[in-house]
N, C-alpha and C. Protein backbone atom coordinates (compact mmCIF):
# COMPACT_ATOMS: atom_id res chain seq x y z
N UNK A 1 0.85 -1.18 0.00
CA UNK A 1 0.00 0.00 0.00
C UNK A 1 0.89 1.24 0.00
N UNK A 2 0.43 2.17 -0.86
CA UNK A 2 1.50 3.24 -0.51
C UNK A 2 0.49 4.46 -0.60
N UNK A 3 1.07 5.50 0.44
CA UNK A 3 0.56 6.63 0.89
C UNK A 3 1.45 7.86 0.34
N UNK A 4 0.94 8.82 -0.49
CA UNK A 4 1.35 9.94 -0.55
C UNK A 4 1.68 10.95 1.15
N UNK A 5 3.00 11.67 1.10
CA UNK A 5 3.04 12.27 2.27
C UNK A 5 2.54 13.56 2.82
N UNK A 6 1.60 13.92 1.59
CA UNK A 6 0.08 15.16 1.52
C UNK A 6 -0.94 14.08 2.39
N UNK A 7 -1.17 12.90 2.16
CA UNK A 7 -2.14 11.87 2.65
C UNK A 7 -1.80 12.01 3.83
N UNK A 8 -0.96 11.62 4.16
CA UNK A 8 -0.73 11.45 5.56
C UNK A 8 -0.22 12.41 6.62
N UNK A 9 -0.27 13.91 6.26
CA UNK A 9 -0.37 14.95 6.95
C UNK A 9 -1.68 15.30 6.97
N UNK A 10 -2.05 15.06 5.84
CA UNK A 10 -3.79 15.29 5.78
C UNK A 10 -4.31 14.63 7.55
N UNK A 11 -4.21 13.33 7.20
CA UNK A 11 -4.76 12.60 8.21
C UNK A 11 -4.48 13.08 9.51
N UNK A 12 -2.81 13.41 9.70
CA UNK A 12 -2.64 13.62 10.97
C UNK A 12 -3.44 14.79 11.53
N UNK A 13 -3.76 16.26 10.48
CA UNK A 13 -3.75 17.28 11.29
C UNK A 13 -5.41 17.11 11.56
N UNK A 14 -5.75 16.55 10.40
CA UNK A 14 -7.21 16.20 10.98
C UNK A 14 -7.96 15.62 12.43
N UNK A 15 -6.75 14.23 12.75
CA UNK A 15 -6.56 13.46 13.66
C UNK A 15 -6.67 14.42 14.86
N UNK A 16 -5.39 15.26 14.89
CA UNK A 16 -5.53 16.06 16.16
C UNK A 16 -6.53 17.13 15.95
N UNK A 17 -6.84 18.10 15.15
CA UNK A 17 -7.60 18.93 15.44
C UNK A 17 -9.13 18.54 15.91
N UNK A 18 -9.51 17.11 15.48
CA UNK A 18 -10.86 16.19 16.28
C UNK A 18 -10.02 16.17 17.90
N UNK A 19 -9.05 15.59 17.89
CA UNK A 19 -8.92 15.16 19.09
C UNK A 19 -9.11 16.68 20.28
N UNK A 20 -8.26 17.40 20.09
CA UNK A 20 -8.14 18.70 20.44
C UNK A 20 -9.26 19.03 21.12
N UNK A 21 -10.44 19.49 20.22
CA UNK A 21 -11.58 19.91 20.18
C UNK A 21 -12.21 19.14 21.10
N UNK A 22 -12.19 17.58 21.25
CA UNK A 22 -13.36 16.68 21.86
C UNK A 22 -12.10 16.96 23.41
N UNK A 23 -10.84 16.69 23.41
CA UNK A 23 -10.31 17.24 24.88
C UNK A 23 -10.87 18.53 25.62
N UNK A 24 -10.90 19.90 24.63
CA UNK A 24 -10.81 20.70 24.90
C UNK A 24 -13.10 21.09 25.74
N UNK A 25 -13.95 19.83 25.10
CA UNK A 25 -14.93 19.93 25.56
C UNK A 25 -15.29 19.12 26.94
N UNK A 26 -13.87 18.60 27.40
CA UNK A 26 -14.22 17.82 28.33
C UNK A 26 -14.31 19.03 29.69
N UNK A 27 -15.06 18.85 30.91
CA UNK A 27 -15.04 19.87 32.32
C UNK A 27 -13.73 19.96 32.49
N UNK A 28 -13.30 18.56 32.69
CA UNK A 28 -11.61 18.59 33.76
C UNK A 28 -10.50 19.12 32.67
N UNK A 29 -10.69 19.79 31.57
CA UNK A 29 -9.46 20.35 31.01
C UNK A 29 -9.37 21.79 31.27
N UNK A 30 -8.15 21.91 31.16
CA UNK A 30 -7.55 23.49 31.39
C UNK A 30 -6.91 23.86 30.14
N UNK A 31 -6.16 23.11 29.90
CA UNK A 31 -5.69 23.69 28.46
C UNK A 31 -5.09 22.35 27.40
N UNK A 32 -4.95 22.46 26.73
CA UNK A 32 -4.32 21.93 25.65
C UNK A 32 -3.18 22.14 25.11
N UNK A 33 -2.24 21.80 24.45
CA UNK A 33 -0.91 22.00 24.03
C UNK A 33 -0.50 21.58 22.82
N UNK A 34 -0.85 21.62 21.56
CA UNK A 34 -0.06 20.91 20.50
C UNK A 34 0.92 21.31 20.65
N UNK A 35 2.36 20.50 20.45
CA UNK A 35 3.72 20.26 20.67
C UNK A 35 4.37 19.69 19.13
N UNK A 36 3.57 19.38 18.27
CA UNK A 36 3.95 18.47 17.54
C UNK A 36 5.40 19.02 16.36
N UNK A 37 5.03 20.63 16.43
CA UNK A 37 6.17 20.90 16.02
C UNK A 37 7.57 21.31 16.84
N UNK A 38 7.30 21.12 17.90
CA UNK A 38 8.71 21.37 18.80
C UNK A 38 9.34 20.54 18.98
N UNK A 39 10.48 20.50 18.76
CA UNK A 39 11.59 19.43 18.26
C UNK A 39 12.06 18.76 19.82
N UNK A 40 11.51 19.47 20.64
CA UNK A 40 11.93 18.73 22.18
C UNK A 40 10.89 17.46 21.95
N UNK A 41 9.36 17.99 21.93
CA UNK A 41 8.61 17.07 21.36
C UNK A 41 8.21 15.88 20.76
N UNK A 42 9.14 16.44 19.32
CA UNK A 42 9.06 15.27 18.59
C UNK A 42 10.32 14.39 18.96
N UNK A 43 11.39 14.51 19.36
CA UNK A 43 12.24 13.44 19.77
C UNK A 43 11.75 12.75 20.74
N UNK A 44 10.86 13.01 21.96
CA UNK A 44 9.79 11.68 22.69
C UNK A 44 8.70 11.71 22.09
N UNK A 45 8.39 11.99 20.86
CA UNK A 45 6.84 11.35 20.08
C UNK A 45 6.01 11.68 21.12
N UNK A 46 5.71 12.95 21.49
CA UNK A 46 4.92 13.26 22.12
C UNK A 46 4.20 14.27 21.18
N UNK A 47 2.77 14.30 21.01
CA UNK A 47 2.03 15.15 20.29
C UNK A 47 1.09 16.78 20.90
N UNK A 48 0.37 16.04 22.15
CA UNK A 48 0.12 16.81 22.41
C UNK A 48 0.41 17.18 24.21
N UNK A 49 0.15 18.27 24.74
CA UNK A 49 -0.03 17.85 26.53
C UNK A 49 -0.85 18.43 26.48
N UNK A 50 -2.06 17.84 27.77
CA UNK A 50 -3.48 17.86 28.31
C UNK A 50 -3.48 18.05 29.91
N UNK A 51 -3.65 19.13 30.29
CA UNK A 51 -3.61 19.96 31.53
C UNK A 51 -4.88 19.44 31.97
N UNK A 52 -4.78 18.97 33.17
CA UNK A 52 -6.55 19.04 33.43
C UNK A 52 -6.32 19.20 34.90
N UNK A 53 -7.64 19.39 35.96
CA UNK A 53 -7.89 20.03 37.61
C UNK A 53 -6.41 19.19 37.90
N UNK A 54 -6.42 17.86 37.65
CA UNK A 54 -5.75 16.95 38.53
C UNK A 54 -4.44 16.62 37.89
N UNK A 55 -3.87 16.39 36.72
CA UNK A 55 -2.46 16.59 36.44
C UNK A 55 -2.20 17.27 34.66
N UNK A 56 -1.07 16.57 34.64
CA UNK A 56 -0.77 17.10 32.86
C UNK A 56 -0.23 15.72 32.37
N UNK A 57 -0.83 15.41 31.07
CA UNK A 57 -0.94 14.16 30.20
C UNK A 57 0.01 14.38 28.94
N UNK A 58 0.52 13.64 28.68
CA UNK A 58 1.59 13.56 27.12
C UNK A 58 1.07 12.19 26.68
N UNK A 59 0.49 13.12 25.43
CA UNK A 59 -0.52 11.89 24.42
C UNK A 59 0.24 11.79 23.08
N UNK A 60 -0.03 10.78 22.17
CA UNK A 60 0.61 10.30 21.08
C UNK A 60 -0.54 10.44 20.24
N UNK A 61 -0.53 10.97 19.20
CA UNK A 61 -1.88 10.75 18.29
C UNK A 61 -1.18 9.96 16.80
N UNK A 62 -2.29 9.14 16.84
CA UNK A 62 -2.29 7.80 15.27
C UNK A 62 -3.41 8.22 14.77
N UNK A 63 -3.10 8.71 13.91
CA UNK A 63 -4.43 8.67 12.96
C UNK A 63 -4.42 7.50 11.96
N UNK A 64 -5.59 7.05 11.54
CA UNK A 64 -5.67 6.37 10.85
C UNK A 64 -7.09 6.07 10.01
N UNK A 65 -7.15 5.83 8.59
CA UNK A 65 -8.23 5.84 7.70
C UNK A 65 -9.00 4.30 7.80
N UNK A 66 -8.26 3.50 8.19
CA UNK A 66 -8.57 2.44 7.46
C UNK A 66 -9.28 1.26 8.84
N UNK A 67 -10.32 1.84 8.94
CA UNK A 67 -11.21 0.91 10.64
C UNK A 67 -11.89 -0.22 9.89
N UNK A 68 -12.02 -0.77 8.69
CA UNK A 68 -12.73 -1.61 8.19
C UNK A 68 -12.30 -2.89 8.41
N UNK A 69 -11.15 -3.25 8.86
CA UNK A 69 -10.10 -4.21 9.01
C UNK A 69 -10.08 -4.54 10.55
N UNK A 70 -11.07 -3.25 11.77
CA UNK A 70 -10.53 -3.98 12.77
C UNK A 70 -9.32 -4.06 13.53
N UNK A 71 -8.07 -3.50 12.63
CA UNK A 71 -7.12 -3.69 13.54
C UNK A 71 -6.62 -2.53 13.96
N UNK A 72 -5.48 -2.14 14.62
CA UNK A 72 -5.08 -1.32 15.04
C UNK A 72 -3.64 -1.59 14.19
N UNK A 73 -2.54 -0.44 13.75
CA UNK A 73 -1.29 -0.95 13.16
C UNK A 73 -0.56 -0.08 14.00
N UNK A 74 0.31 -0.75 14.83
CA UNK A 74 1.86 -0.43 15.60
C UNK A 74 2.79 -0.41 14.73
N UNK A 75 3.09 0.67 14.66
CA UNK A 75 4.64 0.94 14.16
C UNK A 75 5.96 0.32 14.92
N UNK A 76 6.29 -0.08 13.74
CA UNK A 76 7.52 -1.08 14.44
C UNK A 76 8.79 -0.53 14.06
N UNK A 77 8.27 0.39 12.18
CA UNK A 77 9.65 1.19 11.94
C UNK A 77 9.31 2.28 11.03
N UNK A 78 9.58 3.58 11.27
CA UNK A 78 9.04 4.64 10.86
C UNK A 78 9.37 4.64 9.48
N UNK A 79 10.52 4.26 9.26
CA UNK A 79 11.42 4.73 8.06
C UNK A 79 12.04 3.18 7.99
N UNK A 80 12.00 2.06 7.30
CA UNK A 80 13.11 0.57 7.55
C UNK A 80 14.31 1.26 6.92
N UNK A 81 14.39 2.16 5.45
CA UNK A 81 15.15 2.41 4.63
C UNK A 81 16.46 3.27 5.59
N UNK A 82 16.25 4.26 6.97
CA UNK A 82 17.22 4.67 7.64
C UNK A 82 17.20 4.05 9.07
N UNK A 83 16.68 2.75 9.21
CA UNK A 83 16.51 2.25 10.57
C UNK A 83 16.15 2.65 11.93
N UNK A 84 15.08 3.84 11.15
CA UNK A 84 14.26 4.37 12.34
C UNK A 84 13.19 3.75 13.09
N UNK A 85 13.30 3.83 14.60
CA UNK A 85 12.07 2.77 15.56
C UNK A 85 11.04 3.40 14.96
N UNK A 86 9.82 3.11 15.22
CA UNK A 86 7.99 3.55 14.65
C UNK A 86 7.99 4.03 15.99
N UNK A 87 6.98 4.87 15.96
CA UNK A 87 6.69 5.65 17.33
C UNK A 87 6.29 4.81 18.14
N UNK A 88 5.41 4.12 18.02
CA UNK A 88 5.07 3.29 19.04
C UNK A 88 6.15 2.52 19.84
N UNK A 89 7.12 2.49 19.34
CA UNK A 89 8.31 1.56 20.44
C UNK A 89 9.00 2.41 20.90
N UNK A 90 8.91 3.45 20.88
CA UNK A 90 9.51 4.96 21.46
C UNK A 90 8.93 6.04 22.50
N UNK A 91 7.61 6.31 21.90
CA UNK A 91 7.31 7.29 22.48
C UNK A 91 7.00 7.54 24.32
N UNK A 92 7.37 8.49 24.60
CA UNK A 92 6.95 8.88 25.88
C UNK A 92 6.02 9.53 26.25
N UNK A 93 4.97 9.37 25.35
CA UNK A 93 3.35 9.86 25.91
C UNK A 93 3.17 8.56 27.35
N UNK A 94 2.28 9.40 28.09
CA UNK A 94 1.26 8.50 28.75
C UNK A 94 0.24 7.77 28.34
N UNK A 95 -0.25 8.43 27.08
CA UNK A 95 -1.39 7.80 26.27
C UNK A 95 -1.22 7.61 25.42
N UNK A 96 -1.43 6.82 23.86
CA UNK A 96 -1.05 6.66 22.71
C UNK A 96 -3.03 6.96 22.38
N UNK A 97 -3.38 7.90 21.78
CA UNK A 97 -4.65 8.09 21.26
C UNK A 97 -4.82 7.85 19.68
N UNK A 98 -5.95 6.28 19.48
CA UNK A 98 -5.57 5.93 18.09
C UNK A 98 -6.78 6.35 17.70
N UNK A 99 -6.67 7.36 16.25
CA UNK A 99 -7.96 7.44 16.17
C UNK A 99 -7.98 7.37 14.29
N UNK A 100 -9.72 7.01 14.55
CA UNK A 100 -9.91 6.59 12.79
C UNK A 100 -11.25 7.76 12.29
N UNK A 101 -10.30 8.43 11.67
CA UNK A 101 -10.28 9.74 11.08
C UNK A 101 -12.32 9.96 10.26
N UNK A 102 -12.33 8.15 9.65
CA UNK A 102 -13.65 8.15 8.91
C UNK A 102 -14.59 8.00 9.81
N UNK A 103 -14.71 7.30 10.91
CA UNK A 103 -15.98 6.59 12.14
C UNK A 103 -15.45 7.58 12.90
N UNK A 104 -14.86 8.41 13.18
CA UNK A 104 -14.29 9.48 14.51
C UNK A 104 -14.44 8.60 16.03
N UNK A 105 -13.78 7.71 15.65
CA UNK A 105 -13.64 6.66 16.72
C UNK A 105 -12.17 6.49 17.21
N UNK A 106 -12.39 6.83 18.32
CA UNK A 106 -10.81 6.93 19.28
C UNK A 106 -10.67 5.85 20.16
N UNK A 107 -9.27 5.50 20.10
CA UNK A 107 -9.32 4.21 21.14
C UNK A 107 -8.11 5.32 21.94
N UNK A 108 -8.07 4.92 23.12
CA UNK A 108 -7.25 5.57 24.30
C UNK A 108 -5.82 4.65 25.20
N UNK A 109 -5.15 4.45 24.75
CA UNK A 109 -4.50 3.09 25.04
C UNK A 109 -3.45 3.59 26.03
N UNK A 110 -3.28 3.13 26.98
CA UNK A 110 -2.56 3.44 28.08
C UNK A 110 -0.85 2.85 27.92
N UNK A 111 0.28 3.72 28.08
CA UNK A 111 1.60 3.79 27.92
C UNK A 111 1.97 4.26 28.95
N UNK A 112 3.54 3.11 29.43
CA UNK A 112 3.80 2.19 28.53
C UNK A 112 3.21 0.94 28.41
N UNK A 113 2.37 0.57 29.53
CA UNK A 113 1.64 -0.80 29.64
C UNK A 113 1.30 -1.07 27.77
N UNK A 114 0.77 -0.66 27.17
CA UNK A 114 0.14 -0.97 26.03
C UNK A 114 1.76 -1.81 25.07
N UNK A 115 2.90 -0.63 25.05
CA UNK A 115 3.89 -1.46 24.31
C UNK A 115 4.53 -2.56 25.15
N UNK A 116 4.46 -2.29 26.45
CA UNK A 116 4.77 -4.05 27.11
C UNK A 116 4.57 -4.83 26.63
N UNK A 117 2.98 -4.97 26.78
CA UNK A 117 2.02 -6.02 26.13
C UNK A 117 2.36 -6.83 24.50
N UNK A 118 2.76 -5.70 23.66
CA UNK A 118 3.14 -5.87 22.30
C UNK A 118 4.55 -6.41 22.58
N UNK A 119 5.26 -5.93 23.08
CA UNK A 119 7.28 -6.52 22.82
C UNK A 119 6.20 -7.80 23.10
N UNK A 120 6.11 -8.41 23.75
CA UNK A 120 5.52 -9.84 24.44
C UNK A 120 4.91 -10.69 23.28
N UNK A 121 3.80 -10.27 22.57
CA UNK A 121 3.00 -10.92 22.18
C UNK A 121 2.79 -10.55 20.49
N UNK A 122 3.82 -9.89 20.33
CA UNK A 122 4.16 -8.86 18.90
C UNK A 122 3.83 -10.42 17.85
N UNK A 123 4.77 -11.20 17.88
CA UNK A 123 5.09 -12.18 16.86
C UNK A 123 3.44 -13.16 16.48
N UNK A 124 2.54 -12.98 17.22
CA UNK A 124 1.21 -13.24 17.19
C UNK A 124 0.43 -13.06 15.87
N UNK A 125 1.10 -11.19 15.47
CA UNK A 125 -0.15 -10.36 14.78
C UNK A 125 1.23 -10.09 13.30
N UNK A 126 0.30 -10.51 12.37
CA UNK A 126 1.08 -9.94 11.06
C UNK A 126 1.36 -8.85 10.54
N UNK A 127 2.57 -9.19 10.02
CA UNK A 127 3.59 -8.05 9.95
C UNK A 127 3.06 -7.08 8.14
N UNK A 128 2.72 -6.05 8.18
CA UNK A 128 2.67 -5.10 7.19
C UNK A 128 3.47 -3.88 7.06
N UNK A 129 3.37 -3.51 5.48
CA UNK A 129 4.68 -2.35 5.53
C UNK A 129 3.54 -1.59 4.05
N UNK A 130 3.94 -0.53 4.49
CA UNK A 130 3.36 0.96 3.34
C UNK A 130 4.89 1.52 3.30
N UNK A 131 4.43 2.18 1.40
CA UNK A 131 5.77 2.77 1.30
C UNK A 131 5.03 4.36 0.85
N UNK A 132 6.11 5.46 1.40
CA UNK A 132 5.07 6.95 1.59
C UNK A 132 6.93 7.41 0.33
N UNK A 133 5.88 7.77 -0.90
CA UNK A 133 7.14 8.22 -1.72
C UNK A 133 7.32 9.62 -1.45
N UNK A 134 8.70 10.17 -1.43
CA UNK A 134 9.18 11.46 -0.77
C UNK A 134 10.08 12.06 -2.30
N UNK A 135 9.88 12.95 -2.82
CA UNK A 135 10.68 13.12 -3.79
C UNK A 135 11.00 12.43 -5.49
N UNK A 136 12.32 11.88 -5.13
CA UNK A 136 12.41 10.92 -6.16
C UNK A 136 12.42 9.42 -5.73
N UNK A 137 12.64 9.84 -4.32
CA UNK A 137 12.55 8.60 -3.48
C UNK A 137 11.35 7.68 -2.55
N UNK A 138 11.73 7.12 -1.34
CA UNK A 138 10.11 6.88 -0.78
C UNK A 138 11.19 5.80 0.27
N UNK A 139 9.99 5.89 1.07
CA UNK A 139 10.39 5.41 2.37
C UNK A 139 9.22 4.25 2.91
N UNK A 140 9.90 3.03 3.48
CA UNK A 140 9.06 2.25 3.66
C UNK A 140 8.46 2.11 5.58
N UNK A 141 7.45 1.81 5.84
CA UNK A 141 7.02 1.92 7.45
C UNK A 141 6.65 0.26 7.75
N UNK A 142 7.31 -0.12 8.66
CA UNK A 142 6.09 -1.50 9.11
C UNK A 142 5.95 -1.38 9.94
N UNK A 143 4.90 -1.70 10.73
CA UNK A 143 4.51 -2.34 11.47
C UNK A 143 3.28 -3.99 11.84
N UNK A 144 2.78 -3.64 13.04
CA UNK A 144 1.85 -4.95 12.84
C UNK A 144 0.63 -4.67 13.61
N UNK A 145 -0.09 -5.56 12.59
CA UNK A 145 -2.00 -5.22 12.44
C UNK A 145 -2.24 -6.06 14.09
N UNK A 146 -2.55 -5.19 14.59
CA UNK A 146 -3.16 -6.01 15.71
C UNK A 146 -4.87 -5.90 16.17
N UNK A 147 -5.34 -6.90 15.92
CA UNK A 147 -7.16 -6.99 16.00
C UNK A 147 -7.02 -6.32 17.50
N UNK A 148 -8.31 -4.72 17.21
CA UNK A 148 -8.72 -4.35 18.44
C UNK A 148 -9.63 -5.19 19.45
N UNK A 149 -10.09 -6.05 19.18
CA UNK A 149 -11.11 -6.77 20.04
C UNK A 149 -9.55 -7.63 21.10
N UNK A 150 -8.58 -8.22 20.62
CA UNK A 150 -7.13 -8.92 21.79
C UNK A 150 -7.01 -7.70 21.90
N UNK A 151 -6.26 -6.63 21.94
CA UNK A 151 -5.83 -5.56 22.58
C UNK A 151 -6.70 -5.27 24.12
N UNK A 152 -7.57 -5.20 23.29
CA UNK A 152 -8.90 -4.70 24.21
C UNK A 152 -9.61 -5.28 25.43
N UNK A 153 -9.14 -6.90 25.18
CA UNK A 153 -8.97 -7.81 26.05
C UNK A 153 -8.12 -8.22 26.66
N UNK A 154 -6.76 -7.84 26.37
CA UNK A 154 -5.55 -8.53 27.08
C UNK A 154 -4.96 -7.23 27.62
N UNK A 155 -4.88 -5.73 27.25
CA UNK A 155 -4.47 -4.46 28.26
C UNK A 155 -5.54 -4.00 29.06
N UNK A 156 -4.95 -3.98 30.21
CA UNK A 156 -6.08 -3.28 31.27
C UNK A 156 -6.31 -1.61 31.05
N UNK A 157 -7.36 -1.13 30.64
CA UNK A 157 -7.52 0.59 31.16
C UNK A 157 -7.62 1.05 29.58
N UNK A 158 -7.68 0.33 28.06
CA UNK A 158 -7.94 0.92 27.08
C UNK A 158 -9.61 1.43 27.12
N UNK A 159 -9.46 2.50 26.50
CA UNK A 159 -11.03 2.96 26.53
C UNK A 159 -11.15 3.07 24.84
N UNK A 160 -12.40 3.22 24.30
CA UNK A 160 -12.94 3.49 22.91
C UNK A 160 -14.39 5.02 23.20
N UNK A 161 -13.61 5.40 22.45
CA UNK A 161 -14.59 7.14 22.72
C UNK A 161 -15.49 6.97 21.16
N UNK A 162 -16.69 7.60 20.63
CA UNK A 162 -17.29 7.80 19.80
C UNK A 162 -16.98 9.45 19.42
N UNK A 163 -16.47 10.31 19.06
CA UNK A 163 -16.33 11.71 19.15
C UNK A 163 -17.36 12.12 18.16
């Protein structure tokens, strides 16, 4: 499968500006933070921070088009072509927020418990790769499809929001 990298900024800013909005309507928030361009930021794959009465949250946002399949896809490698980790085996959010951009359906997955679970049980769920062409070139991503219904059953504290 390959993704143009207009596609997939598309998705992202969409991703957060839903997410944003449905944080920003909750009582217990105070403020919001997109971070995504601050380079402190993006070296812990942190997207956004979420202030609320009781503390401050560092969330990961996944967007994603494709909910027809059921699964969820973990990045295993951002880039294989320069041997970059996928966010998901990196990031230092508290939350990894996956959301599918067409059903505005968010799953809320708790970190790091959530990538525990995966190093563990990774070799289970099949392995896929998209290539996002850049130039004259293009860069390939894998990770692995993991059915939300095991996730959902085997990590404690994932939630699914309707936005």
């Amino acid at each position: 499968m390959t993704y143009t990298m207009h596609e997939a900024q598309e998705v992202a800013k969409l991703a957060a500006a839903d997410i944003e909005a449905w944080l920003y309507s909750k009582p217990e928030t105070i403020s919001v933070v997109n971070v995504e361009d601050n380079p402190d930021y993006q070296r812990r794959d942190v997207d956004l921070i979420w202030t609320t009465q009781n503390s401050e949250i560092l969330i990961e946002i996944k967007g994603d088009r494709w909910n027809k399949t059921r699964n969820l896809f973990f990045e295993t490698h951002s880039n294989l072509e320069r041997g970059t980790p996928g966010c998901f085996m990196y990031t230092e959010a508290d939350w990894l927020f996956y959301y599918f951009v067409n059903t505005r359906q968010l799953y809320r997955l708790p970190m790091p418990k959530t990538r525990e679970w995966f190093l563990i049980t990774m070799r289970r769920f099949r392995e896929r790769s998209t290539t996002t062409p850049v130039g004259n070139s293009y860069y390939t991503t894998v990770g692995r499809l993991v059915p939300i219904t095991t996730v959902m059953l085997e990590v404690a504290g994932i939630k699914m929001e309707q936005l």
